[in-house]
C-alpha atoms as a PDB file:
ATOM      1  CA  UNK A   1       3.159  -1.055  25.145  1.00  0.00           C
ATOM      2  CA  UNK A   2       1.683   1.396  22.980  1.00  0.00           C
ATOM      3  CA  UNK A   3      -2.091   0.723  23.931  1.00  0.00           C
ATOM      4  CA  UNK A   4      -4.845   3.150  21.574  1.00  0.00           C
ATOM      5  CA  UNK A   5      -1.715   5.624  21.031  1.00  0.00           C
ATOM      6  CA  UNK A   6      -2.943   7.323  17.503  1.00  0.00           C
ATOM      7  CA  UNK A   7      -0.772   7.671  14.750  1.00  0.00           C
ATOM      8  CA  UNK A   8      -0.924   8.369  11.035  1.00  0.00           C
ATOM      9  CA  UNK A   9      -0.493   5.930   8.012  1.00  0.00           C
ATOM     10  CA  UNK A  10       0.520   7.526   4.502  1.00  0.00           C
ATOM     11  CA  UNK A  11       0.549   5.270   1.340  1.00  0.00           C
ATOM     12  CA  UNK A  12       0.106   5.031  -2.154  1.00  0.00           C
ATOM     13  CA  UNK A  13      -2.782   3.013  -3.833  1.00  0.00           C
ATOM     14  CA  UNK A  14      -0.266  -0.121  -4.194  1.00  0.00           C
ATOM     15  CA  UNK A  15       0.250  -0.277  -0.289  1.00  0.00           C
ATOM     16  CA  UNK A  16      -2.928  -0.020   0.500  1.00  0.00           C
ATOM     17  CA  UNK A  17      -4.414  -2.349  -1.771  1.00  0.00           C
ATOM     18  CA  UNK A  18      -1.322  -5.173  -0.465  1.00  0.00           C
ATOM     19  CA  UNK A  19      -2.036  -4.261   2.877  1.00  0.00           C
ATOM     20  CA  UNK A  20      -5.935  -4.574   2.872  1.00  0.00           C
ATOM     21  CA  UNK A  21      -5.942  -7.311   0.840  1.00  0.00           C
ATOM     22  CA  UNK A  22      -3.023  -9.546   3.024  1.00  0.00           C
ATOM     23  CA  UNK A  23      -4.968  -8.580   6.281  1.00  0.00           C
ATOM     24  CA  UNK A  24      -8.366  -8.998   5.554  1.00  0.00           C
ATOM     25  CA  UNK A  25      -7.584 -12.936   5.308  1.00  0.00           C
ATOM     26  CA  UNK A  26      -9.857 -15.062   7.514  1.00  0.00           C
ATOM     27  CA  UNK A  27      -6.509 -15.923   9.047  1.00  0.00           C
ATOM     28  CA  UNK A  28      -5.234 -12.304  10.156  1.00  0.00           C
ATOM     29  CA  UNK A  29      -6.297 -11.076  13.656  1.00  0.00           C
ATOM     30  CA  UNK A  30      -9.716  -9.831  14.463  1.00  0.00           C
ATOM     31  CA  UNK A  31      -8.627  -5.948  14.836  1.00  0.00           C
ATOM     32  CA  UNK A  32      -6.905  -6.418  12.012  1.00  0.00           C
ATOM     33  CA  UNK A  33      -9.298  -7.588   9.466  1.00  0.00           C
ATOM     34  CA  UNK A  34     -11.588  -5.245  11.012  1.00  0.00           C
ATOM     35  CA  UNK A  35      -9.338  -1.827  10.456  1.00  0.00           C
ATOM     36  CA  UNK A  36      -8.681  -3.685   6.781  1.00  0.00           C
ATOM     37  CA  UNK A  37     -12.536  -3.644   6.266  1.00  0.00           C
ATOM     38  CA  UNK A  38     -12.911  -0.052   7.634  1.00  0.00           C
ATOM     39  CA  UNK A  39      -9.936   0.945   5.320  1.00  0.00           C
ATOM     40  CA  UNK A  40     -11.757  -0.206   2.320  1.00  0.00           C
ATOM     41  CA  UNK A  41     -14.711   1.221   3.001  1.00  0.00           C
ATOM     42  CA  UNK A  42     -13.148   4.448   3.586  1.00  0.00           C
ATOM     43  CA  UNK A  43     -11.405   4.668   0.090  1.00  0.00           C
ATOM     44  CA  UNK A  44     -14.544   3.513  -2.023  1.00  0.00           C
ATOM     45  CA  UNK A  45     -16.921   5.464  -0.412  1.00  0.00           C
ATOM     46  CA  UNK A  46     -15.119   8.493   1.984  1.00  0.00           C
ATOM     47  CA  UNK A  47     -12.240   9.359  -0.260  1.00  0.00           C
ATOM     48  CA  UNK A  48     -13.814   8.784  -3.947  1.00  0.00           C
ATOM     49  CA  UNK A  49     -11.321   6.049  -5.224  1.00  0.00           C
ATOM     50  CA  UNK A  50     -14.106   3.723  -6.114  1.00  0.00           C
ATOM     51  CA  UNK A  51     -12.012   2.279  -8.756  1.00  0.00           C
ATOM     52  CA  UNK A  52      -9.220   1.456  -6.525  1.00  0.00           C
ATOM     53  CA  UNK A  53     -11.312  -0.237  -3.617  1.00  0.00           C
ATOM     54  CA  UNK A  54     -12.738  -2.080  -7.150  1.00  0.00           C
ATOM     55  CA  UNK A  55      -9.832  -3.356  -7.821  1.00  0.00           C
ATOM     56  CA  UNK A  56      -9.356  -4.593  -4.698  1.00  0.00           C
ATOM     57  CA  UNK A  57     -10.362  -8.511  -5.922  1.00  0.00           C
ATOM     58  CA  UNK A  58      -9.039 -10.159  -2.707  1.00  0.00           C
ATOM     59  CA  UNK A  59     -10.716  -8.440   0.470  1.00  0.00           C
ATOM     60  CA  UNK A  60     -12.381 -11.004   2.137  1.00  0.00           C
ATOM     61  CA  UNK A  61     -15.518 -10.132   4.232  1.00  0.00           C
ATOM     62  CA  UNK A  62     -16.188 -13.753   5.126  1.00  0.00           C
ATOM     63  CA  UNK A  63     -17.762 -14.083   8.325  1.00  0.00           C
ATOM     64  CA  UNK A  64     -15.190 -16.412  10.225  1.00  0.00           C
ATOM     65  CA  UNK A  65     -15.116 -17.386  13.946  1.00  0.00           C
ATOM     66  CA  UNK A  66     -11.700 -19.138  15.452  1.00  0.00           C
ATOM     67  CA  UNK A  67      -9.558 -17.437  12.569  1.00  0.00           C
ATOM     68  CA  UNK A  68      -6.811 -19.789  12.694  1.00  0.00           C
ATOM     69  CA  UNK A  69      -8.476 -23.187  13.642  1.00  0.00           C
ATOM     70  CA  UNK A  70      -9.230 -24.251  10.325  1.00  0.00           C
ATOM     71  CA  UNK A  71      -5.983 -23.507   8.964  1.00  0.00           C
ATOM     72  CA  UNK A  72      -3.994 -25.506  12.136  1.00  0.00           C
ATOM     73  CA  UNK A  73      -6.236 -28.193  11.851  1.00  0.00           C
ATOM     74  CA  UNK A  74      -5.121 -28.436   7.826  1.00  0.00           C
ATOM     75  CA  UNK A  75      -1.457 -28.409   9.203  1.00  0.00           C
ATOM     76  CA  UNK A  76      -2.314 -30.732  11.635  1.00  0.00           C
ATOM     77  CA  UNK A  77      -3.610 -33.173   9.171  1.00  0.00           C
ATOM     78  CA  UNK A  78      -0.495 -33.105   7.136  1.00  0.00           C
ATOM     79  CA  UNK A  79       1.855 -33.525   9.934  1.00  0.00           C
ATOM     80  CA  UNK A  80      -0.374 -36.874  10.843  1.00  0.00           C
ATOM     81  CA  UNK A  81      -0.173 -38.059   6.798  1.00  0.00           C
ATOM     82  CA  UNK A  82       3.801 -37.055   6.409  1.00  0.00           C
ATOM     83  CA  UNK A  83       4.543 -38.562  10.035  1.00  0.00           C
ATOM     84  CA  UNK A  84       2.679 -42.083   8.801  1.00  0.00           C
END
């Protein structure tokens, strides 16, 4: 199951910014957005690369409770339109 087992990530700028910027989404998981927030923060301000957490245009720091509702009740909404 893998429960708090560490490990270490390596990546180059281009992973990092594709990862942050895909799971910082107001639809990713909880944990997730908030290790993508704590990763960002860590490279602008911990590790220097203030240019690359600049240029970082997509992070979303939105403040979003039930993650996924909006976006199944969008779905939901088509299905009713398309099924009518």
């Amino acid at each position: 199951m893998a429960f708090r087992i560490r490990f270490v990530m390596q990546m180059n700028a281009r992973e990092a910014m594709h990862l942050i910027e895909l799971r910082s989404s107001p639809q990713g998981h909880p944990a997730y957005r908030r290790i993508a927030h704590e990763m960002h923060r860590l490279i602008g301000e911990h590790a220097g690369h203030s240019a690359i957490a600049g240029a970082m245009r997509y992070v979303d720091y939105s403040d979003v409770d039930l993650e996924r509702l909006d976006a199944e009740r969008r779905t939901e909404a088509k299905r009713r339109t398309l099924g009518s």
